[in-house]
PDB file of N, CA and C in Angstrom:
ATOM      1  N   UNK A   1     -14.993  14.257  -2.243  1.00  0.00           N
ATOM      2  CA  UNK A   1     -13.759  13.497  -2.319  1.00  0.00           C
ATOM      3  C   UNK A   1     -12.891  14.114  -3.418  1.00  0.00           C
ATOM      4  N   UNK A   2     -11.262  14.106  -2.956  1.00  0.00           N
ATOM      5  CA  UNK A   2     -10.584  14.634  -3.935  1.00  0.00           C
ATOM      6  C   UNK A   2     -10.169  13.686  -4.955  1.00  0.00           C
ATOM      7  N   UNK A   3      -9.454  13.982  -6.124  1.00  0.00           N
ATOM      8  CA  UNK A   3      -8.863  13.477  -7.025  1.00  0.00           C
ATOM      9  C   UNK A   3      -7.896  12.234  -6.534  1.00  0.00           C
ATOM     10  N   UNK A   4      -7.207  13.178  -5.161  1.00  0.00           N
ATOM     11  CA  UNK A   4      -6.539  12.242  -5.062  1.00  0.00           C
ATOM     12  C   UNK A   4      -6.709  11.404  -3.643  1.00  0.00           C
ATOM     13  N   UNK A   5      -7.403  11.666  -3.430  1.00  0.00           N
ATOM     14  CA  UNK A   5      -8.403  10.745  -2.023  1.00  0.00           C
ATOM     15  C   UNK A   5      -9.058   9.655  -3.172  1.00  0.00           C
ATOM     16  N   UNK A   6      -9.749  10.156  -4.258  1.00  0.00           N
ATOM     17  CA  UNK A   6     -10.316   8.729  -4.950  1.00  0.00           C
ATOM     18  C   UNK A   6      -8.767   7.650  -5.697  1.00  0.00           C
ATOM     19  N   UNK A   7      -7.961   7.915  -6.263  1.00  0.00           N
ATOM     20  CA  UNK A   7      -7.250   7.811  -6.229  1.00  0.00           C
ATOM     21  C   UNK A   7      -6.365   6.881  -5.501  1.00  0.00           C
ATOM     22  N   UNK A   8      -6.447   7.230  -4.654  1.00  0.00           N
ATOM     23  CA  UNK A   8      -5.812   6.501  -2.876  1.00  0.00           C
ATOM     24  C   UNK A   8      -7.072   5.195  -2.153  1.00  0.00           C
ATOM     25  N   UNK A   9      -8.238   5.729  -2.502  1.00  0.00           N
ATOM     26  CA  UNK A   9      -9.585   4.800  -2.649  1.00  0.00           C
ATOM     27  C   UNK A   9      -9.327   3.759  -3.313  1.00  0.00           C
ATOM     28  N   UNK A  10      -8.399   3.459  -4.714  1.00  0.00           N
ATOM     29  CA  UNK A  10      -8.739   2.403  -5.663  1.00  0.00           C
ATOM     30  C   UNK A  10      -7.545   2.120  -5.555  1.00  0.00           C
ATOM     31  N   UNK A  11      -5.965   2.653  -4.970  1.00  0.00           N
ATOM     32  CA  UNK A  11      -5.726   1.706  -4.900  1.00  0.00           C
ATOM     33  C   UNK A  11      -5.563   0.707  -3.649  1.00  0.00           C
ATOM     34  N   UNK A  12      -6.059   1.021  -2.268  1.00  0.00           N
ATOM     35  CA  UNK A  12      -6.481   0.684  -1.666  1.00  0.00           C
ATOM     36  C   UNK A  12      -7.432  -0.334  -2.242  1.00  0.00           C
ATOM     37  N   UNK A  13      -8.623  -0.046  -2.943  1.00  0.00           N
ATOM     38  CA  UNK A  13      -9.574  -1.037  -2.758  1.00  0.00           C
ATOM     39  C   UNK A  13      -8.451  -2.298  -4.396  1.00  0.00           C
ATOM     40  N   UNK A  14      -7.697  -2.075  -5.080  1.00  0.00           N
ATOM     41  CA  UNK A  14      -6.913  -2.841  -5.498  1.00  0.00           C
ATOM     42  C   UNK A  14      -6.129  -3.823  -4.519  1.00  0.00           C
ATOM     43  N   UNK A  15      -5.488  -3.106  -3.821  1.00  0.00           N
ATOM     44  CA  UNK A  15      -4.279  -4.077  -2.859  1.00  0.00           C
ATOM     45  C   UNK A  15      -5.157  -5.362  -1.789  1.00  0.00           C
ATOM     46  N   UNK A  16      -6.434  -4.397  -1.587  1.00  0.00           N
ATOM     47  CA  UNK A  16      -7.435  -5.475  -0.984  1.00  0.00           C
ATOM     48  C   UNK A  16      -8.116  -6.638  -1.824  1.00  0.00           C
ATOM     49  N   UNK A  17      -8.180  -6.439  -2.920  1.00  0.00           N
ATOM     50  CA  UNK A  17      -9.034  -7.547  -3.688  1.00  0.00           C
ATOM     51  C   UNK A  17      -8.011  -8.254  -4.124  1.00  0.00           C
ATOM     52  N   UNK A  18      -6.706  -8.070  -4.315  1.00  0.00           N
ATOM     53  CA  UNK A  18      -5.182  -8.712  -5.010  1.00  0.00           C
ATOM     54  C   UNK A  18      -5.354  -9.739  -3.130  1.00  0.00           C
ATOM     55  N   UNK A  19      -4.957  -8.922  -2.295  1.00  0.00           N
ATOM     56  CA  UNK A  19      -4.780 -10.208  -1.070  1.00  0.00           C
ATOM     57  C   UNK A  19      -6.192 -10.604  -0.684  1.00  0.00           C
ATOM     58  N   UNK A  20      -6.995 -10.806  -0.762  1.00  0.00           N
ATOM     59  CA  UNK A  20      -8.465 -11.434  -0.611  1.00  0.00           C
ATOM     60  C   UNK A  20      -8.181 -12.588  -1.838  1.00  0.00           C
ATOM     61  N   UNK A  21      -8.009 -12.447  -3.160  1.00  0.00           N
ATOM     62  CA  UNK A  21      -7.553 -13.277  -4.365  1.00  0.00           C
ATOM     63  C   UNK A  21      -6.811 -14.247  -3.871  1.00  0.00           C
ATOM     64  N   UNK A  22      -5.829 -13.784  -3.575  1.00  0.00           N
ATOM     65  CA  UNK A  22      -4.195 -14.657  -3.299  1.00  0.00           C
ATOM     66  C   UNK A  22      -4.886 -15.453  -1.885  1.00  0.00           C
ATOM     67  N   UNK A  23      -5.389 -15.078  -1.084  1.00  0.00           N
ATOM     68  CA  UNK A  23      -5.809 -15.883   0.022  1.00  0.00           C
ATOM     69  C   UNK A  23      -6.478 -16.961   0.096  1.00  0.00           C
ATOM     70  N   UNK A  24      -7.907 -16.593  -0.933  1.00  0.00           N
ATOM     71  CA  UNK A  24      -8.784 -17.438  -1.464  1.00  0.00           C
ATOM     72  C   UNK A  24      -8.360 -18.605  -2.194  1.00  0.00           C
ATOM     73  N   UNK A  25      -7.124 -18.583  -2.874  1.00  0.00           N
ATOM     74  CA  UNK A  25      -6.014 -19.449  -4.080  1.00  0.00           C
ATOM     75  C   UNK A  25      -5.439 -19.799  -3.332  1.00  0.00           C
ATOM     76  N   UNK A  26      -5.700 -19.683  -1.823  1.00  0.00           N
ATOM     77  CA  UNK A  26      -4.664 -20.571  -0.725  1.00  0.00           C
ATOM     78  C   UNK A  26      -3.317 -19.910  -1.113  1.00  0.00           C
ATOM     79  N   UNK A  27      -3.177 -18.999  -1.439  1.00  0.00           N
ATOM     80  CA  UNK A  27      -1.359 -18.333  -1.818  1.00  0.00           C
ATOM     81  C   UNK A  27      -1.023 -17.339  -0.793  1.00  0.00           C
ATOM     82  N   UNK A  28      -0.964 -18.416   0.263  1.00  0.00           N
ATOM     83  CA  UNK A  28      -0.736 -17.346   1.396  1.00  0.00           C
ATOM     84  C   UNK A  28       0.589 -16.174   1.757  1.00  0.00           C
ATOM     85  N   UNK A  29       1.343 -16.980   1.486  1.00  0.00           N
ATOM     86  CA  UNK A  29       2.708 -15.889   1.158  1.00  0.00           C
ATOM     87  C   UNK A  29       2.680 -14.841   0.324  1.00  0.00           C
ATOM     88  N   UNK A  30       1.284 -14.743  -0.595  1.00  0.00           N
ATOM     89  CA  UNK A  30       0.853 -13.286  -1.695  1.00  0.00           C
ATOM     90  C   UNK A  30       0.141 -12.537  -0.770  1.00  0.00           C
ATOM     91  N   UNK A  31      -0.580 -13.026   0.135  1.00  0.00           N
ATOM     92  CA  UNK A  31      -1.333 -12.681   0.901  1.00  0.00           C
ATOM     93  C   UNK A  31      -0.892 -11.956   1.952  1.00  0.00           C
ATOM     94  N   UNK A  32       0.467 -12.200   2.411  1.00  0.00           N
ATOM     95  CA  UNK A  32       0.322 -11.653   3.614  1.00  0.00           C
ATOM     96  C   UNK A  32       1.926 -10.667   3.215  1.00  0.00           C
ATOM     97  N   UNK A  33       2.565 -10.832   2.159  1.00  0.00           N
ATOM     98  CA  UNK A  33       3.341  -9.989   1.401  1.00  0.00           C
ATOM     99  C   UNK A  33       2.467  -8.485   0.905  1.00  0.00           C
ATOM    100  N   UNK A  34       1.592  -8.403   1.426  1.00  0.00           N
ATOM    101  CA  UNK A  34       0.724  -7.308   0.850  1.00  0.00           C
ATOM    102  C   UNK A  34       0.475  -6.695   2.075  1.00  0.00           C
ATOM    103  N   UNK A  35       0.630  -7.126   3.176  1.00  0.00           N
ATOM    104  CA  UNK A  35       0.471  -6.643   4.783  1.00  0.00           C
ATOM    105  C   UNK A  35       1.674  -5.826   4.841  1.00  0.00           C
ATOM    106  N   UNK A  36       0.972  -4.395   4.963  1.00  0.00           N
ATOM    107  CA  UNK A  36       2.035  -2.989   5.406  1.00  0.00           C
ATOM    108  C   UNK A  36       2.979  -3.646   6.513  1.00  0.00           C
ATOM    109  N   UNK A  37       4.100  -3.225   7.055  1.00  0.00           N
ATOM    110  CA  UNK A  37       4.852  -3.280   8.149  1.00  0.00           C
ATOM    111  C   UNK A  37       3.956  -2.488   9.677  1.00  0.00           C
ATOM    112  N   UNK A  38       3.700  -1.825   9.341  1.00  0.00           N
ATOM    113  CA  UNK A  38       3.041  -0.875  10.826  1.00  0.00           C
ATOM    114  C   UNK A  38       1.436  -1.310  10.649  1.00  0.00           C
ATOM    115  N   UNK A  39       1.174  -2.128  10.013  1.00  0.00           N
ATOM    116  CA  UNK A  39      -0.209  -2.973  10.368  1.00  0.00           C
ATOM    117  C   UNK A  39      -0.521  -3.815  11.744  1.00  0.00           C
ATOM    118  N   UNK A  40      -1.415  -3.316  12.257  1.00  0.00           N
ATOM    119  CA  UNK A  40      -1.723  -4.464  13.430  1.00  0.00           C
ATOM    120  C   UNK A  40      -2.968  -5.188  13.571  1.00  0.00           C
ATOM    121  N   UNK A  41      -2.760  -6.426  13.789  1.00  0.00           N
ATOM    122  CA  UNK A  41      -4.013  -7.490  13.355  1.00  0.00           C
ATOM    123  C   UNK A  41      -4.268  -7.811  14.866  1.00  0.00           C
ATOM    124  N   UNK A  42      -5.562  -7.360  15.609  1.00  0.00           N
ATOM    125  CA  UNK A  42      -5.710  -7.957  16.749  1.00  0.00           C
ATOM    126  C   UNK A  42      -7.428  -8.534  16.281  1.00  0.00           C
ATOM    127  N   UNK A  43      -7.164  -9.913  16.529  1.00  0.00           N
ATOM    128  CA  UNK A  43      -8.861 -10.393  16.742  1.00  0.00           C
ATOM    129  C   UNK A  43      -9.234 -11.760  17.655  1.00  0.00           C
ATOM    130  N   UNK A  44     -10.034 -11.896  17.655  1.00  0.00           N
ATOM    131  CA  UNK A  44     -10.474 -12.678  18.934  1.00  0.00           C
ATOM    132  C   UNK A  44      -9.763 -14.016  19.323  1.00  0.00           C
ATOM    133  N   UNK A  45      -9.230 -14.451  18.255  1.00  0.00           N
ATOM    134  CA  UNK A  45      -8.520 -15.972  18.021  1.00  0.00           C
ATOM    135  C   UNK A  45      -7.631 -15.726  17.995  1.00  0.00           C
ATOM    136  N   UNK A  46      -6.949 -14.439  17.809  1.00  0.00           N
ATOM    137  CA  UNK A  46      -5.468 -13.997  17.524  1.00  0.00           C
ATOM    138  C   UNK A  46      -4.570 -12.789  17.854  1.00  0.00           C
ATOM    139  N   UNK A  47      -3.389 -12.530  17.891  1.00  0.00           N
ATOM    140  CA  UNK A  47      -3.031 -11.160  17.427  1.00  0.00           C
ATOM    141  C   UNK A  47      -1.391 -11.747  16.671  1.00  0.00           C
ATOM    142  N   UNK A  48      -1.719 -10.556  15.663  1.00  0.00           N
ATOM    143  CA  UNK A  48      -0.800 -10.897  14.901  1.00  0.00           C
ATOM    144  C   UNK A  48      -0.184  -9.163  14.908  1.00  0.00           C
ATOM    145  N   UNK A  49       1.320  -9.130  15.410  1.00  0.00           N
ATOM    146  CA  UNK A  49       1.906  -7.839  15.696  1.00  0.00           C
ATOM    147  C   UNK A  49       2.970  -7.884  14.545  1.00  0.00           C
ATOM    148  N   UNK A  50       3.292  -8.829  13.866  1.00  0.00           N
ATOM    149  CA  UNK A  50       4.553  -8.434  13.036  1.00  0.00           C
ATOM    150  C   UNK A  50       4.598  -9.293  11.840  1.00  0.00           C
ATOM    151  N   UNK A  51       4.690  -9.119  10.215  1.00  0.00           N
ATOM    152  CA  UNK A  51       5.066  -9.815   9.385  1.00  0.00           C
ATOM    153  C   UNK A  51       4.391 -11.032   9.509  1.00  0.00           C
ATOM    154  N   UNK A  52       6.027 -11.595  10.042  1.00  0.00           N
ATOM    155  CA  UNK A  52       5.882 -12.817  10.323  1.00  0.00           C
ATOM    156  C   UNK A  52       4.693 -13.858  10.926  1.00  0.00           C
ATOM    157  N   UNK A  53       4.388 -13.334  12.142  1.00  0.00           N
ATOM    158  CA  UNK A  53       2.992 -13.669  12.358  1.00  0.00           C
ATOM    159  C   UNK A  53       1.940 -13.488  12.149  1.00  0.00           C
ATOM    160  N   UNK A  54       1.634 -12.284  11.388  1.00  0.00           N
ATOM    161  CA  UNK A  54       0.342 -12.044  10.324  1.00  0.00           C
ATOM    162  C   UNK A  54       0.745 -13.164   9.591  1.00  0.00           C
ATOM    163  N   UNK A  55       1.757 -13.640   8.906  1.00  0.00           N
ATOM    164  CA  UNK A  55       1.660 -14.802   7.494  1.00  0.00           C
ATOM    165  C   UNK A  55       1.359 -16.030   8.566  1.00  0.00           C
ATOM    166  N   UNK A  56       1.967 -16.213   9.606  1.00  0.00           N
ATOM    167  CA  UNK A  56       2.004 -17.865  10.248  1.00  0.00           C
ATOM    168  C   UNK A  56       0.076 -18.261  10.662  1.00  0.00           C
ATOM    169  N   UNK A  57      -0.682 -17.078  11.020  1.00  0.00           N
ATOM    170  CA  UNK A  57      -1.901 -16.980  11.236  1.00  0.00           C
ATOM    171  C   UNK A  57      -2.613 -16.784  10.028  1.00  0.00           C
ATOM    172  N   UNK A  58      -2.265 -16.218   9.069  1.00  0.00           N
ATOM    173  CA  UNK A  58      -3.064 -16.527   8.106  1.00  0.00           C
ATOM    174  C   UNK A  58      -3.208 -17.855   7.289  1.00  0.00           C
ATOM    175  N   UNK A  59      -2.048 -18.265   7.023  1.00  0.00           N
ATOM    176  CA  UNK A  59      -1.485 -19.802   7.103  1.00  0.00           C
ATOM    177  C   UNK A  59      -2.141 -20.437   7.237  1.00  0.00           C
ATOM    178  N   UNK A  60      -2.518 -20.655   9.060  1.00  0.00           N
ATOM    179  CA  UNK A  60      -3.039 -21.565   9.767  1.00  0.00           C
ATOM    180  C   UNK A  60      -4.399 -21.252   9.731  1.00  0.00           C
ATOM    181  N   UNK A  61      -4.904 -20.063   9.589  1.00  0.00           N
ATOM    182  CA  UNK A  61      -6.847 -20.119   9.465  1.00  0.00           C
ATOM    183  C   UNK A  61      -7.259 -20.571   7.913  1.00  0.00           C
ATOM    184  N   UNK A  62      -5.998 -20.136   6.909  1.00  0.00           N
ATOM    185  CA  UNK A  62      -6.473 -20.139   6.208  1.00  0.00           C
ATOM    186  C   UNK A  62      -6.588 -21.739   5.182  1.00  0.00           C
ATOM    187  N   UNK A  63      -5.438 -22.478   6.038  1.00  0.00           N
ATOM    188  CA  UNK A  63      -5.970 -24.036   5.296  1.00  0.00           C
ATOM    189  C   UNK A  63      -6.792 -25.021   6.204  1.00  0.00           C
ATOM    190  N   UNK A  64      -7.867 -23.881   7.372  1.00  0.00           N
ATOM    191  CA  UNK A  64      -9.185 -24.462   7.595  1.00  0.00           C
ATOM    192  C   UNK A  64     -10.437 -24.241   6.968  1.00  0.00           C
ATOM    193  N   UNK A  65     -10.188 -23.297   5.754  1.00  0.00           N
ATOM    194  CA  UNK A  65     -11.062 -22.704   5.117  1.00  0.00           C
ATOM    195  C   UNK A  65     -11.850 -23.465   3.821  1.00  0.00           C
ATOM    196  N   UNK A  66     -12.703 -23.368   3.542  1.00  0.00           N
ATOM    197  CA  UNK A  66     -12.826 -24.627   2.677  1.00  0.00           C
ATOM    198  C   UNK A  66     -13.530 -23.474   0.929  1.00  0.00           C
ATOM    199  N   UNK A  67     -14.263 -22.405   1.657  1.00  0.00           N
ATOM    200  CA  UNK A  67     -14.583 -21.548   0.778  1.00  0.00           C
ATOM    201  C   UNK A  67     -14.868 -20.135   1.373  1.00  0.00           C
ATOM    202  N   UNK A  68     -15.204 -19.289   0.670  1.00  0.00           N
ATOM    203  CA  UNK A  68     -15.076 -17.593   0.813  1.00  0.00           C
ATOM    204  C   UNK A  68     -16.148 -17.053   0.430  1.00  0.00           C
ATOM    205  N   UNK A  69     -16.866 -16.380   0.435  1.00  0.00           N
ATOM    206  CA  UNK A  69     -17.788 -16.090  -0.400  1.00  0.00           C
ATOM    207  C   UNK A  69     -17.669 -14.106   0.048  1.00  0.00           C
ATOM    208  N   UNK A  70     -17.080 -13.813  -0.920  1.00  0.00           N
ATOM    209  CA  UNK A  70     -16.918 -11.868  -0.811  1.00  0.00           C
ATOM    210  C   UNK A  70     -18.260 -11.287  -1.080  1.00  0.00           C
ATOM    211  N   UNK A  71     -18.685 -10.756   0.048  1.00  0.00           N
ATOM    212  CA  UNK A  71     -20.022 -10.015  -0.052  1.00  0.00           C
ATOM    213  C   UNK A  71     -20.207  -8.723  -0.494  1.00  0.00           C
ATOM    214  N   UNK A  72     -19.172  -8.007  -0.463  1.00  0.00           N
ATOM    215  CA  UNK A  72     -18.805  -6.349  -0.383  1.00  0.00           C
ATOM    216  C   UNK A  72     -17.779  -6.261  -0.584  1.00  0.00           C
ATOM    217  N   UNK A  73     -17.077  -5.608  -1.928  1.00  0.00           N
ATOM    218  CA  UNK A  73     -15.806  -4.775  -2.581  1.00  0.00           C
ATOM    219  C   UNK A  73     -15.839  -3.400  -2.349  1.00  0.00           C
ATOM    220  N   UNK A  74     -17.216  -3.069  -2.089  1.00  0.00           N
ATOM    221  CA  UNK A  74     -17.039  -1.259  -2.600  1.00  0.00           C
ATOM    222  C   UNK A  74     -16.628  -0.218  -1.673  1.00  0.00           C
ATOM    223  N   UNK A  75     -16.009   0.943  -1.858  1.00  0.00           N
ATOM    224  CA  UNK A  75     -15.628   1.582  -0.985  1.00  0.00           C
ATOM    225  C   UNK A  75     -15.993   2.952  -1.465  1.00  0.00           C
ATOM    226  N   UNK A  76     -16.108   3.734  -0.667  1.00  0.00           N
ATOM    227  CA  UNK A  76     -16.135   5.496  -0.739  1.00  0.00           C
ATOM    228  C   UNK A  76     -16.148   5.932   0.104  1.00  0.00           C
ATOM    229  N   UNK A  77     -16.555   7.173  -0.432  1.00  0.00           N
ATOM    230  CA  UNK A  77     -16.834   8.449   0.993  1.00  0.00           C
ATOM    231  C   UNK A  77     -17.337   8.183   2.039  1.00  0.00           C
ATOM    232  N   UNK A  78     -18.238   7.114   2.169  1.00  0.00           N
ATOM    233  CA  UNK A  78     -18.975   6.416   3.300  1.00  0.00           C
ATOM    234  C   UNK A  78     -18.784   5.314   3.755  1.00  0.00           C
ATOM    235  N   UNK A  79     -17.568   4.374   2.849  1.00  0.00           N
ATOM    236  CA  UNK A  79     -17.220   3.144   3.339  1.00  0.00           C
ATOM    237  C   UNK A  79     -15.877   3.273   3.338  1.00  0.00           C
ATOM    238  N   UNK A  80     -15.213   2.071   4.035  1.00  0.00           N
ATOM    239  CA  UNK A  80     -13.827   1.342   4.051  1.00  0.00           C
ATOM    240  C   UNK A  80     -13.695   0.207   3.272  1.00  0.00           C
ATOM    241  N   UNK A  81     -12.504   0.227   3.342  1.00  0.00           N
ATOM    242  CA  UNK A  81     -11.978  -0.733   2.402  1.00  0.00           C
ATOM    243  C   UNK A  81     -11.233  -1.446   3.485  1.00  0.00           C
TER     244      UNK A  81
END
């Protein structure tokens, strides 16, 4: 890994633990203000194609949530973030 591949690693694995935070704090508008524009969220309950509806779905799953429990932060050469 380069300098600047690790680099690009942390702050990646930053922007992820800042909206995982803000989500968890129910601060969903931090949360989904951190969602790139050319992001696409497709999952089984949902698809969320734009902004706007990434925040209205996170919103809505997320004040059914009662707790979180983060199992895995780490990322590298062999993982994602």
């Amino acid at each position: 890994m380069t300098r600047e591949q690790s680099s690009e690693t942390a702050g990646t694995l930053a922007l992820v633990r800042a909206c995982v935070r803000a989500w968890t704090n129910h601060d969903f508008d931090a949360a989904a203000d951190r969602r790139a524009d050319d992001l696409r969220v497709e999952v089984a309950i949902d698809a969320a194609p734009t902004q706007a509806s990434f925040a209205e779905t996170l919103d809505a799953f997320g004040r059914m949530v009662d707790g979180v429990i983060v199992l895995d932060t780490s990322a590298g050469a062999h993982r994602t973030a």
